[in-house]
PDB file of N, CA and C in Angstrom:
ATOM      1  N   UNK A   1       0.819  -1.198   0.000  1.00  0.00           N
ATOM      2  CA  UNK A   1       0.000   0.000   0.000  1.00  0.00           C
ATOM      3  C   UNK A   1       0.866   1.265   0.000  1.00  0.00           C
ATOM      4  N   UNK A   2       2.019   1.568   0.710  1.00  0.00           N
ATOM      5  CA  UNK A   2       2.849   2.473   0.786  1.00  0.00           C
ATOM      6  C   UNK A   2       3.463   2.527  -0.953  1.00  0.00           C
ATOM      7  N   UNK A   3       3.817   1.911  -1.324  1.00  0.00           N
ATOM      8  CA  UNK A   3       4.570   1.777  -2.729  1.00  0.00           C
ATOM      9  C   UNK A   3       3.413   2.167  -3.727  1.00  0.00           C
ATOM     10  N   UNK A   4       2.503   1.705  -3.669  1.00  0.00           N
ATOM     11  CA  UNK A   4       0.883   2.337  -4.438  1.00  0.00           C
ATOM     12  C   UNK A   4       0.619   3.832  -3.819  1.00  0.00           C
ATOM     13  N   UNK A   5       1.192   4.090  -2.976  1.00  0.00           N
ATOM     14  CA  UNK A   5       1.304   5.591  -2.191  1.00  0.00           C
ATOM     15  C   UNK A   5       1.892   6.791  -2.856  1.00  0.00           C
ATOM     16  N   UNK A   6       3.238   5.960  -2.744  1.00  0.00           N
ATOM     17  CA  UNK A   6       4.606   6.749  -3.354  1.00  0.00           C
ATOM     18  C   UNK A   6       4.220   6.728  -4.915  1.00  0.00           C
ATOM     19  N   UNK A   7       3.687   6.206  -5.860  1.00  0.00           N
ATOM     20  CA  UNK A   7       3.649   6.301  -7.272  1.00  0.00           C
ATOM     21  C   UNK A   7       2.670   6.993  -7.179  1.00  0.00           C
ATOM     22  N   UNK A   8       1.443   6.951  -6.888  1.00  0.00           N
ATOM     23  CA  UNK A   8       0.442   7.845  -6.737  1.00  0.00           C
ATOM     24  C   UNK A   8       0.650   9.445  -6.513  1.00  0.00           C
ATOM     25  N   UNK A   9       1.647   9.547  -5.606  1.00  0.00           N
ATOM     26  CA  UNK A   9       2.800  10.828  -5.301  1.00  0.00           C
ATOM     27  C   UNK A   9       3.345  11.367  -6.353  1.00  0.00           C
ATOM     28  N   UNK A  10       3.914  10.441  -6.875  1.00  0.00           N
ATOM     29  CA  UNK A  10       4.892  10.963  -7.722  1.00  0.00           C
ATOM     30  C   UNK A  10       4.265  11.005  -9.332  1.00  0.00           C
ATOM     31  N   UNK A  11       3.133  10.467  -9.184  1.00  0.00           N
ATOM     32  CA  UNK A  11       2.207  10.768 -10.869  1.00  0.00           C
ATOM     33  C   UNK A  11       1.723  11.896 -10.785  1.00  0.00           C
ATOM     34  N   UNK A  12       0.890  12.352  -9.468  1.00  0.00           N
ATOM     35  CA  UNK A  12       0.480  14.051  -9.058  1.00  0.00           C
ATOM     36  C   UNK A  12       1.525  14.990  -9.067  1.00  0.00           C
ATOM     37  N   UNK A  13       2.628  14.657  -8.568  1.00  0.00           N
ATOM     38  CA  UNK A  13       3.384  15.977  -8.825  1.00  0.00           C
ATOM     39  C   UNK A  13       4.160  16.007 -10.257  1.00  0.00           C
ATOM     40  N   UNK A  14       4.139  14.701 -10.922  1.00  0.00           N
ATOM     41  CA  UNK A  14       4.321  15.148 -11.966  1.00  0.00           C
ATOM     42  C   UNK A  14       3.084  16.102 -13.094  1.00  0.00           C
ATOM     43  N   UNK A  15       2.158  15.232 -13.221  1.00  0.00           N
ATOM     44  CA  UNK A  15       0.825  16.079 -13.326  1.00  0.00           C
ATOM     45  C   UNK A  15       0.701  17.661 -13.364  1.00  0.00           C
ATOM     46  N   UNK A  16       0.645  17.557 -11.724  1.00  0.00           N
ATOM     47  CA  UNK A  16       0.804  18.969 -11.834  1.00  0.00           C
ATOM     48  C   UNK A  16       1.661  19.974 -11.424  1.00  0.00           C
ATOM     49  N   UNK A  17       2.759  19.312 -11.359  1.00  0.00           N
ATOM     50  CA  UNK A  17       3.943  20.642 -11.066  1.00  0.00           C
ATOM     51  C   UNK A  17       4.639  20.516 -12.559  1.00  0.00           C
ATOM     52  N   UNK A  18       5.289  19.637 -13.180  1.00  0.00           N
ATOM     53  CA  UNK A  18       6.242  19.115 -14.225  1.00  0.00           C
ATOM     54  C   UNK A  18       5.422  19.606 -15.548  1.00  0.00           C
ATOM     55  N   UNK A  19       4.581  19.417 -15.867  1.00  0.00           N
ATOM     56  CA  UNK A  19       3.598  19.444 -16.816  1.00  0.00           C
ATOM     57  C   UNK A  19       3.336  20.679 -17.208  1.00  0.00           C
ATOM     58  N   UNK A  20       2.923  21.723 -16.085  1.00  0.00           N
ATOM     59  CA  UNK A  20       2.796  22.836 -16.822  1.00  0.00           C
ATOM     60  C   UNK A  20       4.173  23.707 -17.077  1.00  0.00           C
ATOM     61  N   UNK A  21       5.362  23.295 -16.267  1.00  0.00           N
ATOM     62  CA  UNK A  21       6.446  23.891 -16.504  1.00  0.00           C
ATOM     63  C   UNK A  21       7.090  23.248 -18.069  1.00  0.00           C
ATOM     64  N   UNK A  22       6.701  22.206 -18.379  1.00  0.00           N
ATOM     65  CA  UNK A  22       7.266  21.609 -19.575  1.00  0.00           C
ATOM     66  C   UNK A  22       6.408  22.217 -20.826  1.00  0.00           C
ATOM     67  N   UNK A  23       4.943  22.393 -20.403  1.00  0.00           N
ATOM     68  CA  UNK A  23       4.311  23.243 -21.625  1.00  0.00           C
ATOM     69  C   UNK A  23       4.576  25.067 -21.651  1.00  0.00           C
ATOM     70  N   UNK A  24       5.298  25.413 -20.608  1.00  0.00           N
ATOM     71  CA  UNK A  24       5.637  26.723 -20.734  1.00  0.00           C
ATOM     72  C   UNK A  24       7.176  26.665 -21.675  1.00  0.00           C
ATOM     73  N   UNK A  25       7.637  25.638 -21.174  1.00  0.00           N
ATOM     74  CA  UNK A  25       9.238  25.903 -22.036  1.00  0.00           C
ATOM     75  C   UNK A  25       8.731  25.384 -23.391  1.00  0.00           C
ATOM     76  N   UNK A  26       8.102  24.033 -23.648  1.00  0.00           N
ATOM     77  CA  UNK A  26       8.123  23.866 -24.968  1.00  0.00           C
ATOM     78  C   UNK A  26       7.273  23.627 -25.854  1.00  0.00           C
ATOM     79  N   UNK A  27       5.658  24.275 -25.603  1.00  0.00           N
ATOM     80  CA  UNK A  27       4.645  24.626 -26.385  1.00  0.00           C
ATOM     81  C   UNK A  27       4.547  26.278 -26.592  1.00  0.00           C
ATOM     82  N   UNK A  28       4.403  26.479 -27.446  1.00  0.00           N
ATOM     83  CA  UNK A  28       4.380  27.844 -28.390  1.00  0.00           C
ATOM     84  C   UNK A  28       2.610  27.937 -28.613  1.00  0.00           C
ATOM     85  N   UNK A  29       2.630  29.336 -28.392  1.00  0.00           N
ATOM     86  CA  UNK A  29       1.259  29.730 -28.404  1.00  0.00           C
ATOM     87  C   UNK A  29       0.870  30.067 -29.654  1.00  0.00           C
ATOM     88  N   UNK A  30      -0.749  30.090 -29.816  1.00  0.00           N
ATOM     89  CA  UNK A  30      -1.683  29.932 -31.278  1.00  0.00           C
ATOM     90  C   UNK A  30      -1.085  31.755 -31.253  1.00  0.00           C
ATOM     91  N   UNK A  31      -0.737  32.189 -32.544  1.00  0.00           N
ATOM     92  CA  UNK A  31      -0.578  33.242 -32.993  1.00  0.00           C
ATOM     93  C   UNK A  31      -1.767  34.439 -32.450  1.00  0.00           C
ATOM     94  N   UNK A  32      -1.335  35.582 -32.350  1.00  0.00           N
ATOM     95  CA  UNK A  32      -2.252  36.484 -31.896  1.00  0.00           C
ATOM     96  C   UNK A  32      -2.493  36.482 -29.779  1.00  0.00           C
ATOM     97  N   UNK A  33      -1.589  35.214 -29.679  1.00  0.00           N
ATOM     98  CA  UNK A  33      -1.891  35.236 -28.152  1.00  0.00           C
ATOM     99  C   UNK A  33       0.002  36.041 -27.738  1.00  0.00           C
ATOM    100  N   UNK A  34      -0.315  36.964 -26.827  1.00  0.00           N
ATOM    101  CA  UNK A  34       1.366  37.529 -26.558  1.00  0.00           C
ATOM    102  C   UNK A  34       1.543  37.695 -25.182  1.00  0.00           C
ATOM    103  N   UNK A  35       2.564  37.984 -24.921  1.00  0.00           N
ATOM    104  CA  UNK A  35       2.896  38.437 -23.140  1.00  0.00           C
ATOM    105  C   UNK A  35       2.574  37.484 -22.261  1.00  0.00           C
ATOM    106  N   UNK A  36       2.415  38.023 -21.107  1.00  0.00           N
ATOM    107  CA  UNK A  36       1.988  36.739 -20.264  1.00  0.00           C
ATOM    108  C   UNK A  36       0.577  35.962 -20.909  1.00  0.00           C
ATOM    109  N   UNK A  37       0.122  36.635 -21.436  1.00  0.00           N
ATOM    110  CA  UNK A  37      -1.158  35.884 -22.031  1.00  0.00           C
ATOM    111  C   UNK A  37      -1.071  34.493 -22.614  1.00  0.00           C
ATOM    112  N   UNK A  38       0.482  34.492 -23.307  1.00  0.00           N
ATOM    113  CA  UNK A  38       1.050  32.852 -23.497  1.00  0.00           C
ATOM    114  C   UNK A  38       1.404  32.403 -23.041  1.00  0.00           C
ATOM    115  N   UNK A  39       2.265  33.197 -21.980  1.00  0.00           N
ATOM    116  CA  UNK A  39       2.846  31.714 -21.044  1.00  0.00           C
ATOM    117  C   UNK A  39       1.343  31.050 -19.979  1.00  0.00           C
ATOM    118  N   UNK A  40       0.377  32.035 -19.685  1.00  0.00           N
ATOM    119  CA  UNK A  40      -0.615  31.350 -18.901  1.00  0.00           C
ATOM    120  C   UNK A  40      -1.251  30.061 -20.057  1.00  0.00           C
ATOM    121  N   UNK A  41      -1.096  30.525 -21.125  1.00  0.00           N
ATOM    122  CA  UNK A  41      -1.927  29.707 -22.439  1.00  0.00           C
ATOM    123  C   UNK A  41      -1.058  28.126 -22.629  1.00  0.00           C
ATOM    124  N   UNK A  42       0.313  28.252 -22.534  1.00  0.00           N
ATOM    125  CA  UNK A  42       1.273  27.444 -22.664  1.00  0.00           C
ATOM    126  C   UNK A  42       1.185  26.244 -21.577  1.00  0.00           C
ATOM    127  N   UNK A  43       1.295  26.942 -20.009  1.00  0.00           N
ATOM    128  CA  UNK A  43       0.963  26.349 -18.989  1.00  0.00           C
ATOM    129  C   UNK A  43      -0.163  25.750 -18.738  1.00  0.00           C
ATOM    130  N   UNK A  44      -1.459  25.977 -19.653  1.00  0.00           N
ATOM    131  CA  UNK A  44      -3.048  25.463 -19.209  1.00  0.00           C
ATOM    132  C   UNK A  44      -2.590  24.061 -20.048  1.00  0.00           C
ATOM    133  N   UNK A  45      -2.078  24.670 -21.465  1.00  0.00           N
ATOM    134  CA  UNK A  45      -1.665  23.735 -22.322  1.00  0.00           C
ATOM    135  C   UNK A  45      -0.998  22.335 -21.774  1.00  0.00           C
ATOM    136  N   UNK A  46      -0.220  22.161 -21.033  1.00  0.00           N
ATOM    137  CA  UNK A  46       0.684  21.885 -20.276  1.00  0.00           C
ATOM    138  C   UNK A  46       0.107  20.685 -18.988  1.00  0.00           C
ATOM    139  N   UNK A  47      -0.902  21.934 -18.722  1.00  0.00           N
ATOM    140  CA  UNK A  47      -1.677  21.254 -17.474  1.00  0.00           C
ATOM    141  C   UNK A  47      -2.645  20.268 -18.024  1.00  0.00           C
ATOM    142  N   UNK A  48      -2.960  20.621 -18.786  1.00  0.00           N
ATOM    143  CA  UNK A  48      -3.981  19.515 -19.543  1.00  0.00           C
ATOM    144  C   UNK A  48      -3.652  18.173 -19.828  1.00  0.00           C
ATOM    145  N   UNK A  49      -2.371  18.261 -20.601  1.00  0.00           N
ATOM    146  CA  UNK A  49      -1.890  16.777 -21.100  1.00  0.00           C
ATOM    147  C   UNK A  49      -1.066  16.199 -20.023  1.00  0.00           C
ATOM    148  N   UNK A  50      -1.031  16.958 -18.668  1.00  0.00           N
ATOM    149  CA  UNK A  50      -0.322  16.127 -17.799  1.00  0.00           C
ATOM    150  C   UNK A  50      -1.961  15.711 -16.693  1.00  0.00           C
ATOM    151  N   UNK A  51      -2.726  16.073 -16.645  1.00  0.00           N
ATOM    152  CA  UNK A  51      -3.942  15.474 -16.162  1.00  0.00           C
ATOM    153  C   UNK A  51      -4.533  14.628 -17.156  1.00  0.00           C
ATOM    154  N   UNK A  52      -4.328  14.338 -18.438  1.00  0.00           N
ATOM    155  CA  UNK A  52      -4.556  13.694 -19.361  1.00  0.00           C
ATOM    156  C   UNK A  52      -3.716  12.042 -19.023  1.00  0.00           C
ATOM    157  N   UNK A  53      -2.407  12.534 -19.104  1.00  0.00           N
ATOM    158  CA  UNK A  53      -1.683  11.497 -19.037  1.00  0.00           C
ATOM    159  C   UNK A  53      -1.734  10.418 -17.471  1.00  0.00           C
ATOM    160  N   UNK A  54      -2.225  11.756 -16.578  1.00  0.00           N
ATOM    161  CA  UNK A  54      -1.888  11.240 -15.131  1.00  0.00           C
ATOM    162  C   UNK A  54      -3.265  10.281 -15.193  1.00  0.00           C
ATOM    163  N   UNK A  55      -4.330  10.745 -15.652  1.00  0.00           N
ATOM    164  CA  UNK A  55      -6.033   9.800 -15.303  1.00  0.00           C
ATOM    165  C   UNK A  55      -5.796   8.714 -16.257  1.00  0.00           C
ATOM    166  N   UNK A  56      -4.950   8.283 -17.517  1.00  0.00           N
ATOM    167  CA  UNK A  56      -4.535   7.279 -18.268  1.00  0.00           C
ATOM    168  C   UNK A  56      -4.019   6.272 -17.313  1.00  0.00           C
ATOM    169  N   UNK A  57      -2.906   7.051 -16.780  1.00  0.00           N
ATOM    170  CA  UNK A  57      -1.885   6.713 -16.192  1.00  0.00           C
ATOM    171  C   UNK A  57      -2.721   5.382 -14.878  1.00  0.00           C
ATOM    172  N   UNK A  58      -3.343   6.101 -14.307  1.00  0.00           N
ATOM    173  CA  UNK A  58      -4.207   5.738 -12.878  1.00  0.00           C
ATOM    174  C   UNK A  58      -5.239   4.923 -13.470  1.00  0.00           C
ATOM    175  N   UNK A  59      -5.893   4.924 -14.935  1.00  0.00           N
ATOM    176  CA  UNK A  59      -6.726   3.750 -14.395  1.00  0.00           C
ATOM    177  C   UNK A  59      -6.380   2.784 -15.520  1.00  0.00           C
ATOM    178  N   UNK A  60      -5.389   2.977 -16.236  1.00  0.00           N
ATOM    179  CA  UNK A  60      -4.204   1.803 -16.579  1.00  0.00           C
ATOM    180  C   UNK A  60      -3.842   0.462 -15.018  1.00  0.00           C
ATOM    181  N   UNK A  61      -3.361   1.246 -13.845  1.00  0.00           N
ATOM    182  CA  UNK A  61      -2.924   1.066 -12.828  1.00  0.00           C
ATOM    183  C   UNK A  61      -4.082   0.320 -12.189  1.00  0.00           C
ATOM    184  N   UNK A  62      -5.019   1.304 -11.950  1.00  0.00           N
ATOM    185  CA  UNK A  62      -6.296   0.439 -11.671  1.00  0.00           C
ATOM    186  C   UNK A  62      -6.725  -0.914 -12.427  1.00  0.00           C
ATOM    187  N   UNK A  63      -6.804  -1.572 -13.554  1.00  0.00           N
ATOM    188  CA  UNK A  63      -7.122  -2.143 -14.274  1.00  0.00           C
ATOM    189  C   UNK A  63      -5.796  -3.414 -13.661  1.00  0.00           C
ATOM    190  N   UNK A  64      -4.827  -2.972 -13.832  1.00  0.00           N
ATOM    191  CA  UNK A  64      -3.942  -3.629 -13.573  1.00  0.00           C
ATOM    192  C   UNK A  64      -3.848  -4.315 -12.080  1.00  0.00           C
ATOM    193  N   UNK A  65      -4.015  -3.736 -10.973  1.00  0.00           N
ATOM    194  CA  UNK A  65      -4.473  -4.341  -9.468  1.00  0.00           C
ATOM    195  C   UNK A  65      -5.339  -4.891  -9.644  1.00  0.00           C
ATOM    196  N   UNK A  66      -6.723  -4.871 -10.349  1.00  0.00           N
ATOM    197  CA  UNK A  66      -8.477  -5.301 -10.182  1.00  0.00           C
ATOM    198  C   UNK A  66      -7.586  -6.916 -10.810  1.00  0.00           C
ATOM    199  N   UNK A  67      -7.174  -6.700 -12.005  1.00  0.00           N
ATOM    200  CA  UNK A  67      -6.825  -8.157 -12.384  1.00  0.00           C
ATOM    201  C   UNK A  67      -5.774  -9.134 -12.187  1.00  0.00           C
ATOM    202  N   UNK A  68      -4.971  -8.270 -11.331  1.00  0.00           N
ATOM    203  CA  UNK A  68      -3.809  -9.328 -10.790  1.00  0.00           C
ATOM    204  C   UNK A  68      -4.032  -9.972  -9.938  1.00  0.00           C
ATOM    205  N   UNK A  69      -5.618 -10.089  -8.885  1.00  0.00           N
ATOM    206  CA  UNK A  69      -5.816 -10.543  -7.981  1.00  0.00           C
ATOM    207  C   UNK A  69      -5.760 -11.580  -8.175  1.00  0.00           C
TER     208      UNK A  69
END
């Protein structure tokens, strides 16, 4: 349960700390968006596909405990 703890940990902070810092450095905003107006645009960007990846992620995981029993 602790080890299902710690990954669970470490999928959320990737999620949401890693994710939007990785779509600020390396997604580029839709033209016409400037200033901070992109980096908030970059970062939603960002945040999205790492809550995307993280709820994949988790009920991949889920699926995987239900049937290893």
């Amino acid at each position: 349960m602790k080890k299902d703890k710690a990954i669970f940990n470490w999928v959320l902070f990737l999620s949401l700390i890693v994710a939007p810092v990785l779509g600020m450095l390396f997604v580029s905003a839709p033209d016409g968006v400037e200033g901070t107006d992109a980096l908030y645009f970059t970062a939603a960007i960002g945040f999205g596909w790492g809550l995307v990846l993280g709820m994949i992620f988790s009920v991949l995981w889920f699926v995987k405990k239900i049937f290893s029993r």
